[in-house]
PDB file of N, CA and C in Angstrom:
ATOM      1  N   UNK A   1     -13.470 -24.752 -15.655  1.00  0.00           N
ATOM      2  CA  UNK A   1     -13.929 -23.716 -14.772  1.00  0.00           C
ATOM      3  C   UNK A   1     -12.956 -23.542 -13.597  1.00  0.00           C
ATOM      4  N   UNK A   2     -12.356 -24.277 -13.096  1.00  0.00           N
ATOM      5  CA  UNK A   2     -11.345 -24.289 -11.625  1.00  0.00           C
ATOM      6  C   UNK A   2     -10.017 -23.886 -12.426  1.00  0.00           C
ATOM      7  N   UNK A   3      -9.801 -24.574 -13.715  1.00  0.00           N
ATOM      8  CA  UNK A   3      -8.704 -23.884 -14.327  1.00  0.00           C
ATOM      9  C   UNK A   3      -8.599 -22.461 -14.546  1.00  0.00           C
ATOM     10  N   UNK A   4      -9.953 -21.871 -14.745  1.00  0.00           N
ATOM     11  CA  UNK A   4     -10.107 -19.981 -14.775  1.00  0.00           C
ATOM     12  C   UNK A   4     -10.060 -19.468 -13.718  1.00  0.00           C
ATOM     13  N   UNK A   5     -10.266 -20.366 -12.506  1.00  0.00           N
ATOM     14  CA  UNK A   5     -10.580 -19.652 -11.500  1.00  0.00           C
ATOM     15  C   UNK A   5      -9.100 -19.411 -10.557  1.00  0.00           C
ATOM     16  N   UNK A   6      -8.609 -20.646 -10.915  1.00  0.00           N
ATOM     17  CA  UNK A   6      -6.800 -20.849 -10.526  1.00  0.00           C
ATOM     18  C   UNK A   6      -6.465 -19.849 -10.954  1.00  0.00           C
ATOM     19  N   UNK A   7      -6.564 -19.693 -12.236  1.00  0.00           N
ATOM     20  CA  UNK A   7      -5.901 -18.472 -13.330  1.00  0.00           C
ATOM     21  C   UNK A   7      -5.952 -16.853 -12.687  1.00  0.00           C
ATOM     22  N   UNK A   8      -7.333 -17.127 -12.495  1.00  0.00           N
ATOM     23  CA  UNK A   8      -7.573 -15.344 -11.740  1.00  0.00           C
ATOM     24  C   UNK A   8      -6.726 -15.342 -10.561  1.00  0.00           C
ATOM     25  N   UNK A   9      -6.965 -16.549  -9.710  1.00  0.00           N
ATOM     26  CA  UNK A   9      -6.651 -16.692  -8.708  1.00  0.00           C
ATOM     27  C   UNK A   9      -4.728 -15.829  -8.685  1.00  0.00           C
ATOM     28  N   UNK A  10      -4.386 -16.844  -9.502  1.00  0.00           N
ATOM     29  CA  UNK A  10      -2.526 -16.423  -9.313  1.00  0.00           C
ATOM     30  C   UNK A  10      -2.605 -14.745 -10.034  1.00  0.00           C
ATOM     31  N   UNK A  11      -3.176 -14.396 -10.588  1.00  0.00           N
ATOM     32  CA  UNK A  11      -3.510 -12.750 -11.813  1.00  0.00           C
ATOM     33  C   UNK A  11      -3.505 -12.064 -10.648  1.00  0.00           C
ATOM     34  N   UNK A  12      -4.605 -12.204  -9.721  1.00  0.00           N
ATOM     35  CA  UNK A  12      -4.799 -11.665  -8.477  1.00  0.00           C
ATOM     36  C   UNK A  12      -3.699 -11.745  -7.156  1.00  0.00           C
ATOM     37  N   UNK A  13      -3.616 -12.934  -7.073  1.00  0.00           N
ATOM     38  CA  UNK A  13      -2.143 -12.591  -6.444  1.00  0.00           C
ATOM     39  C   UNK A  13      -0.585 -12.311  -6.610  1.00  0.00           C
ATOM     40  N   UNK A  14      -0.443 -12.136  -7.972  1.00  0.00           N
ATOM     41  CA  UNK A  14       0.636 -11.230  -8.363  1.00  0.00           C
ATOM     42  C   UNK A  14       0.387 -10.035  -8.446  1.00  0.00           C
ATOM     43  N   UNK A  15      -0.929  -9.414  -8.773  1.00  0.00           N
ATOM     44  CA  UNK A  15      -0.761  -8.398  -8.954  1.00  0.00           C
ATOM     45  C   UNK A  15      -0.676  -7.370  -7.105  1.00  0.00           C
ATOM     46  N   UNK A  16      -1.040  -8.252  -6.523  1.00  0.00           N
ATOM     47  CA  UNK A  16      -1.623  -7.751  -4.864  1.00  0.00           C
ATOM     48  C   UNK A  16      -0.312  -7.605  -4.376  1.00  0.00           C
ATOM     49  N   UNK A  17       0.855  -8.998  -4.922  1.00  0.00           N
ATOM     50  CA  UNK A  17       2.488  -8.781  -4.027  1.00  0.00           C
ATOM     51  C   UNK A  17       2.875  -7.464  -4.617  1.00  0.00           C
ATOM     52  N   UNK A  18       3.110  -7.289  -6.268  1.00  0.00           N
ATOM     53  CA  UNK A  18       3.557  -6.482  -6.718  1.00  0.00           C
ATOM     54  C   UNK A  18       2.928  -5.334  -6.154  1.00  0.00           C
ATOM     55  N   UNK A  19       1.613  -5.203  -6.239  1.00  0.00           N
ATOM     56  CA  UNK A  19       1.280  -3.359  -5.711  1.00  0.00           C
ATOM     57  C   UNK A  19       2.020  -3.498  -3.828  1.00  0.00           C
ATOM     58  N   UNK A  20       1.841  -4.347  -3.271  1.00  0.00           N
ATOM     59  CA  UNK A  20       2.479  -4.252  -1.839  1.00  0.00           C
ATOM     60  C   UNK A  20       3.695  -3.881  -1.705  1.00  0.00           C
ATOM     61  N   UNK A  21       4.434  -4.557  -2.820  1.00  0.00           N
ATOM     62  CA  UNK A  21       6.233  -4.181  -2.817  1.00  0.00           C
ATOM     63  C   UNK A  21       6.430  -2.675  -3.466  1.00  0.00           C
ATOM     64  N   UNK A  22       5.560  -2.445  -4.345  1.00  0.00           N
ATOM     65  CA  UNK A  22       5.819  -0.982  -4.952  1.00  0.00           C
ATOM     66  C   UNK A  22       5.315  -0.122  -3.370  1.00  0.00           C
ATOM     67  N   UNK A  23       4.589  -0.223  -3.092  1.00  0.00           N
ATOM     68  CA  UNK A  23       4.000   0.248  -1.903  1.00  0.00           C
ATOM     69  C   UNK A  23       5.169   0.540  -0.817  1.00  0.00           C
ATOM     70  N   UNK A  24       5.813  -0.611  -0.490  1.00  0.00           N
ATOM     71  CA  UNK A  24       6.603  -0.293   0.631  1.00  0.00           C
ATOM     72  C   UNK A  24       7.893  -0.056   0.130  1.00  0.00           C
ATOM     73  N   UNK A  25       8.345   0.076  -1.189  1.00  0.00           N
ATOM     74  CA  UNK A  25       9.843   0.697  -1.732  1.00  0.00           C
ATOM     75  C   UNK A  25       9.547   2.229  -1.670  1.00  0.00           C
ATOM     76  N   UNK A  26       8.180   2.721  -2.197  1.00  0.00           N
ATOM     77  CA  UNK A  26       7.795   4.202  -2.145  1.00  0.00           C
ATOM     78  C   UNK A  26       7.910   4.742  -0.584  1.00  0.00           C
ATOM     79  N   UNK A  27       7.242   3.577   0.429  1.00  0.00           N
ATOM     80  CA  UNK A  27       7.564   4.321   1.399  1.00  0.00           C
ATOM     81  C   UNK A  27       8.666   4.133   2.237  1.00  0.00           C
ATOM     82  N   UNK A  28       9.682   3.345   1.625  1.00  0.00           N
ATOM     83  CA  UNK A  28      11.056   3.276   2.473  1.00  0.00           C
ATOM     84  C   UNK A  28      11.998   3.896   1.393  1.00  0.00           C
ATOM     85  N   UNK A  29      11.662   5.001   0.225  1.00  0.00           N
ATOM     86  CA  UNK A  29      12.777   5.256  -0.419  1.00  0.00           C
ATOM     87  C   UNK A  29      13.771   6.342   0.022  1.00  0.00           C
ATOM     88  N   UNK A  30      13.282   6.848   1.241  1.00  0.00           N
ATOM     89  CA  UNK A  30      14.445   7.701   1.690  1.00  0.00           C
ATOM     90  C   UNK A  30      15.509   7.041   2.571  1.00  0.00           C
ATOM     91  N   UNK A  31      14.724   5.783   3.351  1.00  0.00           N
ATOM     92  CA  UNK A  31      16.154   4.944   3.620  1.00  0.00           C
ATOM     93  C   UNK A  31      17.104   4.348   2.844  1.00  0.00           C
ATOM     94  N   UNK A  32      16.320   3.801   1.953  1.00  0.00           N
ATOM     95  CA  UNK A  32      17.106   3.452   0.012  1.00  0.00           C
ATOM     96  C   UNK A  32      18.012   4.079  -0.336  1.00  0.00           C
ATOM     97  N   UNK A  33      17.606   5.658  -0.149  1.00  0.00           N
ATOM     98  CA  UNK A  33      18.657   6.520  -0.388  1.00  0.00           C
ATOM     99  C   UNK A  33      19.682   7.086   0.455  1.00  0.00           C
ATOM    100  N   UNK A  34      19.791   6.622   1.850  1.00  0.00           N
ATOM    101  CA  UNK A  34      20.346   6.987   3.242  1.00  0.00           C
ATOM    102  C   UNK A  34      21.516   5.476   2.700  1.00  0.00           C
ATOM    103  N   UNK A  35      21.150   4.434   2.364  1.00  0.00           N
ATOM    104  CA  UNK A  35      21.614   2.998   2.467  1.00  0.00           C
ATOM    105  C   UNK A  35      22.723   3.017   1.259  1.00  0.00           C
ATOM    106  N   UNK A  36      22.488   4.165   0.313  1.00  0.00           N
ATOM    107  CA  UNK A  36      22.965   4.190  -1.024  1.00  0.00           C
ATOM    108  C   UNK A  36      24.126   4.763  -0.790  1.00  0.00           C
ATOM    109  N   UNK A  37      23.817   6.409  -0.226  1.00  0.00           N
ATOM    110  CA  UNK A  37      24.916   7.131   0.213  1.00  0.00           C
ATOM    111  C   UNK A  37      25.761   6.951   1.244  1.00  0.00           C
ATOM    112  N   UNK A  38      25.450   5.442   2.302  1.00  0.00           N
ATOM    113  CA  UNK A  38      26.301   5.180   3.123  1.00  0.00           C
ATOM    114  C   UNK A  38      26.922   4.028   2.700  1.00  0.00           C
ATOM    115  N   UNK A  39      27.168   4.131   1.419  1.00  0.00           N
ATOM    116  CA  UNK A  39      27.871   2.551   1.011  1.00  0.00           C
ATOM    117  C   UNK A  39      27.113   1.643   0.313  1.00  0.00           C
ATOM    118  N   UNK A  40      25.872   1.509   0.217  1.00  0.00           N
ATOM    119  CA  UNK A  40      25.730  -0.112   0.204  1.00  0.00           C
ATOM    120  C   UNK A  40      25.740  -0.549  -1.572  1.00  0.00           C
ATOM    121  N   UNK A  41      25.841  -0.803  -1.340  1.00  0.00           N
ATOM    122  CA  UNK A  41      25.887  -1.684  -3.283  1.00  0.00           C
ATOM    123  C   UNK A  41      24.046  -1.776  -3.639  1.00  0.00           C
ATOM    124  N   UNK A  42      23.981  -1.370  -4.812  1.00  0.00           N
ATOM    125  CA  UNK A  42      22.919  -1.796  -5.512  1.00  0.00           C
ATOM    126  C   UNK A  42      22.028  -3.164  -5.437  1.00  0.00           C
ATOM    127  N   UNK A  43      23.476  -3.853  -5.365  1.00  0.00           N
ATOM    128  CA  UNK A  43      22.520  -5.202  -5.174  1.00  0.00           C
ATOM    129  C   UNK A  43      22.092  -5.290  -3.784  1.00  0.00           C
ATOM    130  N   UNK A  44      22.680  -4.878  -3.184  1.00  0.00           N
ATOM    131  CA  UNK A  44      22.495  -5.230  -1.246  1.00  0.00           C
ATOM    132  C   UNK A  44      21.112  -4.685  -1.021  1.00  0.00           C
ATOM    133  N   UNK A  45      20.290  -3.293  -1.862  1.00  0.00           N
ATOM    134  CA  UNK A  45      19.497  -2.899  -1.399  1.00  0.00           C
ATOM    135  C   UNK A  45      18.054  -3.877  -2.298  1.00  0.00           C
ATOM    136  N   UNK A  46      19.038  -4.095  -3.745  1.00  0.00           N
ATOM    137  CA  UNK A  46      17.579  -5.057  -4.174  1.00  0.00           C
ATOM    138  C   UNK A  46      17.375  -6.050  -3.623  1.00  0.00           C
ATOM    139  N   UNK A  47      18.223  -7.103  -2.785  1.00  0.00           N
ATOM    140  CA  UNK A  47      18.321  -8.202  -2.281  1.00  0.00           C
ATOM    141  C   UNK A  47      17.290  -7.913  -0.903  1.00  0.00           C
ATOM    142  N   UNK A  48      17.551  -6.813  -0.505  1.00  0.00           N
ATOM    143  CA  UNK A  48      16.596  -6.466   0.978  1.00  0.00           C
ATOM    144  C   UNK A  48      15.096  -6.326   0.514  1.00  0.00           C
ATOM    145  N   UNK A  49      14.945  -5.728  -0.678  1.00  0.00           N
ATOM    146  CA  UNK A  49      13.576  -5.538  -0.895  1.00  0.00           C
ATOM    147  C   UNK A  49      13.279  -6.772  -1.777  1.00  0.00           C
ATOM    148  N   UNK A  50      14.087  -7.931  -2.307  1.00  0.00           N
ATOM    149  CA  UNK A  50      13.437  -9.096  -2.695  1.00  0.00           C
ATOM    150  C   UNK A  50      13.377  -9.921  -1.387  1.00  0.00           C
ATOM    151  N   UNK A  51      13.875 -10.153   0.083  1.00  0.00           N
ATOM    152  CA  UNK A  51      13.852 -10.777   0.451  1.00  0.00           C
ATOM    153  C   UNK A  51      12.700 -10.314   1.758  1.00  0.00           C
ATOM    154  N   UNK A  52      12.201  -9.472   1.626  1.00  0.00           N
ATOM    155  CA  UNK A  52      11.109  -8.604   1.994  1.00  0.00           C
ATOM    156  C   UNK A  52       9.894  -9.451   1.377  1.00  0.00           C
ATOM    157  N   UNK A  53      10.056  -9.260  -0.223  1.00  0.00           N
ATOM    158  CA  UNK A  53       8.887  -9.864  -0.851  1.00  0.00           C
ATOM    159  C   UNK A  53       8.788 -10.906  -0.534  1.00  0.00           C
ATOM    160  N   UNK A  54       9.943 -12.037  -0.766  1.00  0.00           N
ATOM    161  CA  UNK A  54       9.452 -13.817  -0.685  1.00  0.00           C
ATOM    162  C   UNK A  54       8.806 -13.871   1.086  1.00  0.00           C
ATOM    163  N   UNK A  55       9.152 -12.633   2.246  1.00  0.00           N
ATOM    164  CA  UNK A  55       8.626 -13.169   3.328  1.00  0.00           C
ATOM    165  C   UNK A  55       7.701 -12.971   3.024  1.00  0.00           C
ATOM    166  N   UNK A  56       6.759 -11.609   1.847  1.00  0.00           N
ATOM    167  CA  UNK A  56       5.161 -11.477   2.403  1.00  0.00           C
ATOM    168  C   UNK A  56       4.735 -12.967   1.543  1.00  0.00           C
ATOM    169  N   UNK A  57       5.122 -13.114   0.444  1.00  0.00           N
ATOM    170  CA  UNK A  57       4.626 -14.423  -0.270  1.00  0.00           C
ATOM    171  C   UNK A  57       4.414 -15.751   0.712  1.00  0.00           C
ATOM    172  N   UNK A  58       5.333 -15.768   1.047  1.00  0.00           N
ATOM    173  CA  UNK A  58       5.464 -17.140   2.529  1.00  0.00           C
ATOM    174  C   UNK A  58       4.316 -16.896   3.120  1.00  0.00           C
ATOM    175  N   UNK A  59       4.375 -15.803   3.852  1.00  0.00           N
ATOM    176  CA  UNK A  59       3.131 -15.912   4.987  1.00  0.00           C
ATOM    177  C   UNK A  59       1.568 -16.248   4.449  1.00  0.00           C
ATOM    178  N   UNK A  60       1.644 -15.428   3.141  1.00  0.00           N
ATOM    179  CA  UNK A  60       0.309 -15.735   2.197  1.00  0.00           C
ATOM    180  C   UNK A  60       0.022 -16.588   1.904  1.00  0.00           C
ATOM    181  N   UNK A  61       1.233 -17.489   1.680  1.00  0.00           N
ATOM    182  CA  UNK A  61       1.182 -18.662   1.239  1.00  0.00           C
ATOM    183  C   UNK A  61       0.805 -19.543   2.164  1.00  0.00           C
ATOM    184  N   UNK A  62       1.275 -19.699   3.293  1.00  0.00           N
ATOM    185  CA  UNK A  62       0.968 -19.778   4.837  1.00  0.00           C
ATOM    186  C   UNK A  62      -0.601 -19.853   5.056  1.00  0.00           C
ATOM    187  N   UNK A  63      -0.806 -18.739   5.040  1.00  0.00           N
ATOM    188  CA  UNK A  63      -2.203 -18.405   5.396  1.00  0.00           C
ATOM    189  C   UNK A  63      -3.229 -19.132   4.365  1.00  0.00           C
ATOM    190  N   UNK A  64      -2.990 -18.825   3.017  1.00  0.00           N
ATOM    191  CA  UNK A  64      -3.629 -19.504   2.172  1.00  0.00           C
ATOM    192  C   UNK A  64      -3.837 -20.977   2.119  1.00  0.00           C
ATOM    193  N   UNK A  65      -2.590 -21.421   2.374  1.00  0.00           N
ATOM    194  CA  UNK A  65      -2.874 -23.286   2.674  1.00  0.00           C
ATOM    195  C   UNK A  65      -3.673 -23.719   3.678  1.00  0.00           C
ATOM    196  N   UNK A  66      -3.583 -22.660   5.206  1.00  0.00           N
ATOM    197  CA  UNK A  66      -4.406 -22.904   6.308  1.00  0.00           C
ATOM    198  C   UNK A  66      -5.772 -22.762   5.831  1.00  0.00           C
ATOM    199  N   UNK A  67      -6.268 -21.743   5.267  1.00  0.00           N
ATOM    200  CA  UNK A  67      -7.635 -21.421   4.595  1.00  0.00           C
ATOM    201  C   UNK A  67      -8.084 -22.383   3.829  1.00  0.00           C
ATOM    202  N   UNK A  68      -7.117 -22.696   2.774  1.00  0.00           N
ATOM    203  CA  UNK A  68      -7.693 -24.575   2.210  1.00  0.00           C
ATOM    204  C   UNK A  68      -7.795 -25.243   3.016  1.00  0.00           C
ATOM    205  N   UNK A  69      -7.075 -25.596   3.969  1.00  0.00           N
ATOM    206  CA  UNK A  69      -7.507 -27.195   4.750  1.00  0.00           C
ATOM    207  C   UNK A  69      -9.167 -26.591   5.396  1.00  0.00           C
ATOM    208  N   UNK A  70      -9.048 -25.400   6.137  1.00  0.00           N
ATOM    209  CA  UNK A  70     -10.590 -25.195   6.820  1.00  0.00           C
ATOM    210  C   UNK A  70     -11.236 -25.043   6.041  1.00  0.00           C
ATOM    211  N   UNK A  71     -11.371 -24.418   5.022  1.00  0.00           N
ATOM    212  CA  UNK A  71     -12.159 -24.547   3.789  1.00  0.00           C
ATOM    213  C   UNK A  71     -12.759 -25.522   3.250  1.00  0.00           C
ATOM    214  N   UNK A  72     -11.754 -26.279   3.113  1.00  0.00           N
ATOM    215  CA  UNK A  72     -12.116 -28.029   2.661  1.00  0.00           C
ATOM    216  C   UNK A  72     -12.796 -28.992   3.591  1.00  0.00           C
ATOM    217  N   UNK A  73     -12.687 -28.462   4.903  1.00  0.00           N
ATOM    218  CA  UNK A  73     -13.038 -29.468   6.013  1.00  0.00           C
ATOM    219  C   UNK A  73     -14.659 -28.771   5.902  1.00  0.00           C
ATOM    220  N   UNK A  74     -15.032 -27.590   5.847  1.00  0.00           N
ATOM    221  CA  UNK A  74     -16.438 -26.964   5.343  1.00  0.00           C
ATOM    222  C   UNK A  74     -17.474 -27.588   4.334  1.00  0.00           C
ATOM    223  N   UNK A  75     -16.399 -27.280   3.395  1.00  0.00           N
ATOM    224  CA  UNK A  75     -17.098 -27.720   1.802  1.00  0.00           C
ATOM    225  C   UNK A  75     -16.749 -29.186   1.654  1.00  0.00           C
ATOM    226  N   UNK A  76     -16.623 -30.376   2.407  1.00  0.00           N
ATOM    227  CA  UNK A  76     -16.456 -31.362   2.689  1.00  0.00           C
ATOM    228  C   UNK A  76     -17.435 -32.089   1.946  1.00  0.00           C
ATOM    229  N   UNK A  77     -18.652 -31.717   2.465  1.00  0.00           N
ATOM    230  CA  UNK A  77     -19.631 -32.193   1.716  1.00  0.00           C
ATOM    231  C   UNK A  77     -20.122 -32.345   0.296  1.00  0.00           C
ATOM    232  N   UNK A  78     -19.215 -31.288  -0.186  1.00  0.00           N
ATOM    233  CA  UNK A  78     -19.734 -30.755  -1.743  1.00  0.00           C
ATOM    234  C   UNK A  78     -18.818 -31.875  -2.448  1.00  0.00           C
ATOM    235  N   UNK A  79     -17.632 -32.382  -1.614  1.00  0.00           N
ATOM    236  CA  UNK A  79     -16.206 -32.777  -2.207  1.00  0.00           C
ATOM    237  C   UNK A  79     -16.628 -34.436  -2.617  1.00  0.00           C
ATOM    238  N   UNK A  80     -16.438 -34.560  -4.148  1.00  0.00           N
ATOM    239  CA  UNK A  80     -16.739 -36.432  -4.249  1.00  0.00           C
ATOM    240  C   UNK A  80     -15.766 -36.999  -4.882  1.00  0.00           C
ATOM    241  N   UNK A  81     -15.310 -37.930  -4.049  1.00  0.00           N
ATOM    242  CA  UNK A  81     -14.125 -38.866  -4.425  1.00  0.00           C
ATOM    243  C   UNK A  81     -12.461 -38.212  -3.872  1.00  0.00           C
ATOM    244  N   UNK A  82     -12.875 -37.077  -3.534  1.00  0.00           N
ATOM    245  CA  UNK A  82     -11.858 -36.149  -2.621  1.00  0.00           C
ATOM    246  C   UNK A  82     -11.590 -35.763  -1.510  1.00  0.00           C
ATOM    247  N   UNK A  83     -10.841 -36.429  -0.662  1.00  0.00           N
ATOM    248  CA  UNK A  83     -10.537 -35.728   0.636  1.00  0.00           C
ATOM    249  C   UNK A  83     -10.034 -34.731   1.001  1.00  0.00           C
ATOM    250  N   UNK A  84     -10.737 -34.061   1.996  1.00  0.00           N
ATOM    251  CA  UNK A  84     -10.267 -32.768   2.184  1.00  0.00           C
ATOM    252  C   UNK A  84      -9.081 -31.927   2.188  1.00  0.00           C
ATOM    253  N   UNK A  85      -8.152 -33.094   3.005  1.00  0.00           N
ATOM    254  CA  UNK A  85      -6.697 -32.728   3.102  1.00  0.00           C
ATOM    255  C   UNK A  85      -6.368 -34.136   1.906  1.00  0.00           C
ATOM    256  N   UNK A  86      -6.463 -33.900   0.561  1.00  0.00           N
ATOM    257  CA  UNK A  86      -5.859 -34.581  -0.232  1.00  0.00           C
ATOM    258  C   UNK A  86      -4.556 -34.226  -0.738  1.00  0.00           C
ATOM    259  N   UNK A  87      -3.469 -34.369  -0.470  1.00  0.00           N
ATOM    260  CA  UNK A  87      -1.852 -34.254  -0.556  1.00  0.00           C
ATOM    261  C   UNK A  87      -1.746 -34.069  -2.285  1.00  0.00           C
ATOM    262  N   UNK A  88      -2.190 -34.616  -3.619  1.00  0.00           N
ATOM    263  CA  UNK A  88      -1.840 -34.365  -4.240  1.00  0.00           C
ATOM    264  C   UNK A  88      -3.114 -32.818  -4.827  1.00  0.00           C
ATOM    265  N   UNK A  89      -4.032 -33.168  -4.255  1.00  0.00           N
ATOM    266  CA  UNK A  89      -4.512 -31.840  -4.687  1.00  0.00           C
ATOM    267  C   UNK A  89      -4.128 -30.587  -4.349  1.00  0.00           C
ATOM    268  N   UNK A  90      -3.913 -30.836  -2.655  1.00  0.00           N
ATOM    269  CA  UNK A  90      -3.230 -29.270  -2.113  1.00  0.00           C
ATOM    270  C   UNK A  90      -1.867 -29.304  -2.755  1.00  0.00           C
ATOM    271  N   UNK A  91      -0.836 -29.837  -3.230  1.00  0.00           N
ATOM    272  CA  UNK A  91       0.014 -29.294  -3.666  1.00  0.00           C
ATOM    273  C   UNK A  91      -0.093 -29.346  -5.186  1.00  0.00           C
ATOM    274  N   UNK A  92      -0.733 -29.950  -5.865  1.00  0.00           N
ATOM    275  CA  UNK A  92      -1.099 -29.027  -7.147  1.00  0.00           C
ATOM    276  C   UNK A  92      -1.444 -27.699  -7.082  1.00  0.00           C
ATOM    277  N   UNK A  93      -2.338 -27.331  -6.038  1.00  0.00           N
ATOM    278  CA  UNK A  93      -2.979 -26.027  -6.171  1.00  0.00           C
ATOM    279  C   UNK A  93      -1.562 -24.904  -5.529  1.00  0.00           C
ATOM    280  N   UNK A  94      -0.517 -25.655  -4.480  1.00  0.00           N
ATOM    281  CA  UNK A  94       0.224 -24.780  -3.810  1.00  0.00           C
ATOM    282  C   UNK A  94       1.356 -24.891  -5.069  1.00  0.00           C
ATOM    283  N   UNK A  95       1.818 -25.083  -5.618  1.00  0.00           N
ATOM    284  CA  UNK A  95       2.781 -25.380  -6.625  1.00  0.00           C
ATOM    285  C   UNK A  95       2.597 -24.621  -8.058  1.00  0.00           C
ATOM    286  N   UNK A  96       1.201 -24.449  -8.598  1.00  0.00           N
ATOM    287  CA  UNK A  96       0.939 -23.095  -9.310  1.00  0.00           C
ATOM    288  C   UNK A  96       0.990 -21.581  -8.909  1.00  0.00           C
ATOM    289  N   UNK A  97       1.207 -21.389  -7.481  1.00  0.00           N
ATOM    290  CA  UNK A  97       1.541 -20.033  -7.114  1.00  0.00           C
ATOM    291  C   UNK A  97       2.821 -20.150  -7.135  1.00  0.00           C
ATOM    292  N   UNK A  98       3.578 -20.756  -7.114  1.00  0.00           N
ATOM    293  CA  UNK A  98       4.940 -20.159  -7.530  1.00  0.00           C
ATOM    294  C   UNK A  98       5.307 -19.328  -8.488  1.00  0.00           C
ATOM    295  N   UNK A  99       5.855 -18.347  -8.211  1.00  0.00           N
ATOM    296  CA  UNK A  99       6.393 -17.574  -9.302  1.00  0.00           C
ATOM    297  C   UNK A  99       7.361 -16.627  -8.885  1.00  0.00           C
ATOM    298  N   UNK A 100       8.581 -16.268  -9.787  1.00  0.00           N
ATOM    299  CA  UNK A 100       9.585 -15.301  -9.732  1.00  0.00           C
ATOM    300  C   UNK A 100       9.748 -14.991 -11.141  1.00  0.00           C
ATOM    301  N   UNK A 101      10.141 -13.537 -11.210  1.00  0.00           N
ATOM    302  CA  UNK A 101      10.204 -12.973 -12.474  1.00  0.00           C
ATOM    303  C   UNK A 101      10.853 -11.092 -12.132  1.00  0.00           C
ATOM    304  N   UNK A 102      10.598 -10.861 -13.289  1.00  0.00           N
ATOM    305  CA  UNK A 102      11.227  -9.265 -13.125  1.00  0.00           C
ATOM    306  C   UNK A 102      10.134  -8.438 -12.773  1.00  0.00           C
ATOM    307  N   UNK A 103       8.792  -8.559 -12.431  1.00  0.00           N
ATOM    308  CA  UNK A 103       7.600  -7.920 -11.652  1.00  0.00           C
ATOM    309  C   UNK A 103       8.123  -8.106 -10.275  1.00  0.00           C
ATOM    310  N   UNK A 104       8.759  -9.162 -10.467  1.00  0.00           N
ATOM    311  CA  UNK A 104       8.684  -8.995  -8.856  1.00  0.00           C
ATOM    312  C   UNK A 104       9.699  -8.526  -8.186  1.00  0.00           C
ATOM    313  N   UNK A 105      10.961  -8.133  -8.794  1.00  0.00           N
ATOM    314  CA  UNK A 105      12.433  -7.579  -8.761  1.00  0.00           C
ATOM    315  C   UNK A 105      12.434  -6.076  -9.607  1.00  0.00           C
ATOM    316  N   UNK A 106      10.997  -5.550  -9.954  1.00  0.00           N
ATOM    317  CA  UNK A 106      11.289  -4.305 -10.548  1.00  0.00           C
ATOM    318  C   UNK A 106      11.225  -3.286  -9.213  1.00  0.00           C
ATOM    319  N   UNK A 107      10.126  -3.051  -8.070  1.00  0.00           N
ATOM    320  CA  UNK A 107      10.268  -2.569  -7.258  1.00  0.00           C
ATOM    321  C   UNK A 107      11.333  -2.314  -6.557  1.00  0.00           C
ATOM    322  N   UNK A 108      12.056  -3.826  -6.801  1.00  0.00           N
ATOM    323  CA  UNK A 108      13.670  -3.872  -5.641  1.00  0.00           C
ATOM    324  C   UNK A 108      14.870  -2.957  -6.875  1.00  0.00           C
ATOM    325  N   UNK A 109      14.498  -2.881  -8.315  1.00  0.00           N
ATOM    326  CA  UNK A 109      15.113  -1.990  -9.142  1.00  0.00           C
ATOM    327  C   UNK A 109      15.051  -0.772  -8.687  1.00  0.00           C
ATOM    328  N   UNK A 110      13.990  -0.522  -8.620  1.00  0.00           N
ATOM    329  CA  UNK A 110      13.628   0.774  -8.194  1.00  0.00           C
ATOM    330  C   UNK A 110      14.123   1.782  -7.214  1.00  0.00           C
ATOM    331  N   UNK A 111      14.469   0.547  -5.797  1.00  0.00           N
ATOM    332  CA  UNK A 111      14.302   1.144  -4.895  1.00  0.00           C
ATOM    333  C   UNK A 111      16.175   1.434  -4.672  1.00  0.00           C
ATOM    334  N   UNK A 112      16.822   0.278  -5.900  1.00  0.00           N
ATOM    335  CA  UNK A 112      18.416   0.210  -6.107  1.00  0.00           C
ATOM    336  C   UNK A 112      18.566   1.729  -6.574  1.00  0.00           C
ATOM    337  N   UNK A 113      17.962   2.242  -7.188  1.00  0.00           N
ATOM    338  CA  UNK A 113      18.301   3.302  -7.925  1.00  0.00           C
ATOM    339  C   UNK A 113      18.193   4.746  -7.894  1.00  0.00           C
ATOM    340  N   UNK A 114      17.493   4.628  -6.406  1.00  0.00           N
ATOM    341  CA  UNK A 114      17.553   5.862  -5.651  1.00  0.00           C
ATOM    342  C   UNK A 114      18.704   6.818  -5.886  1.00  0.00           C
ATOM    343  N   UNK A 115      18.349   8.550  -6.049  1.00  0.00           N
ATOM    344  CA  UNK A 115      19.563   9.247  -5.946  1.00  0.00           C
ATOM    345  C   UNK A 115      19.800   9.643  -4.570  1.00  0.00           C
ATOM    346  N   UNK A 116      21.002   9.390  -3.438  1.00  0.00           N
ATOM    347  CA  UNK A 116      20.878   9.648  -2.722  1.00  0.00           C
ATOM    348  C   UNK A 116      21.159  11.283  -2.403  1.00  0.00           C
TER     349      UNK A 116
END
């Protein structure tokens, strides 16, 4: 059951970065295309919009670990044989959100390929 719920869990947060990054390439594609026609290389502009993404991931990620520890210090009670701030559990759970792939570099495609 925590294994399905992990599961949704990461389903749900890939799909939330990805609609955010499509989101903000749509609305920065006329600088995309200002950045294109003043020089910049293809890669320079996917590199800006991947390095865009890993900050929103960080902070989520950020935020999300803070939300486990208070979370856990809550549901404390429910927890048996587990401490709240247990080191190998929180980073099991922080170590399955990792992910990189071409979902997450198609937006920064996208936004490379502007006609200026």
């Amino acid at each position: 059951m925590f294994g399905g719920f992990a599961l949704l869990g990461l389903v749900l947060s890939a799909v939330g970065l990805y609609g955010v990054l499509a989101y903000i390439v749509t609305q920065r594609t006329h600088e995309m295309g200002v950045r294109v026609a003043m020089g910049a290389q293809r890669w320079d502009v996917q590199r800006l919009m991947v390095s865009h993404g890993v900050k929103v991931a960080t902070v989520g990620a950020a935020l999300g670990a803070l939300a486990g520890l208070v979370g856990g210090r809550v549901l404390s009670s429910l927890l048996y044989g587990v401490s709240p701030r247990d080191p190998s559990s929180c980073s099991a759970l922080s170590s399955s959100r990792r992910r990189r792939g071409h979902r997450e570099l198609s937006p920064a495609r996208r936004a490379s390929r502007v006609d200026p």
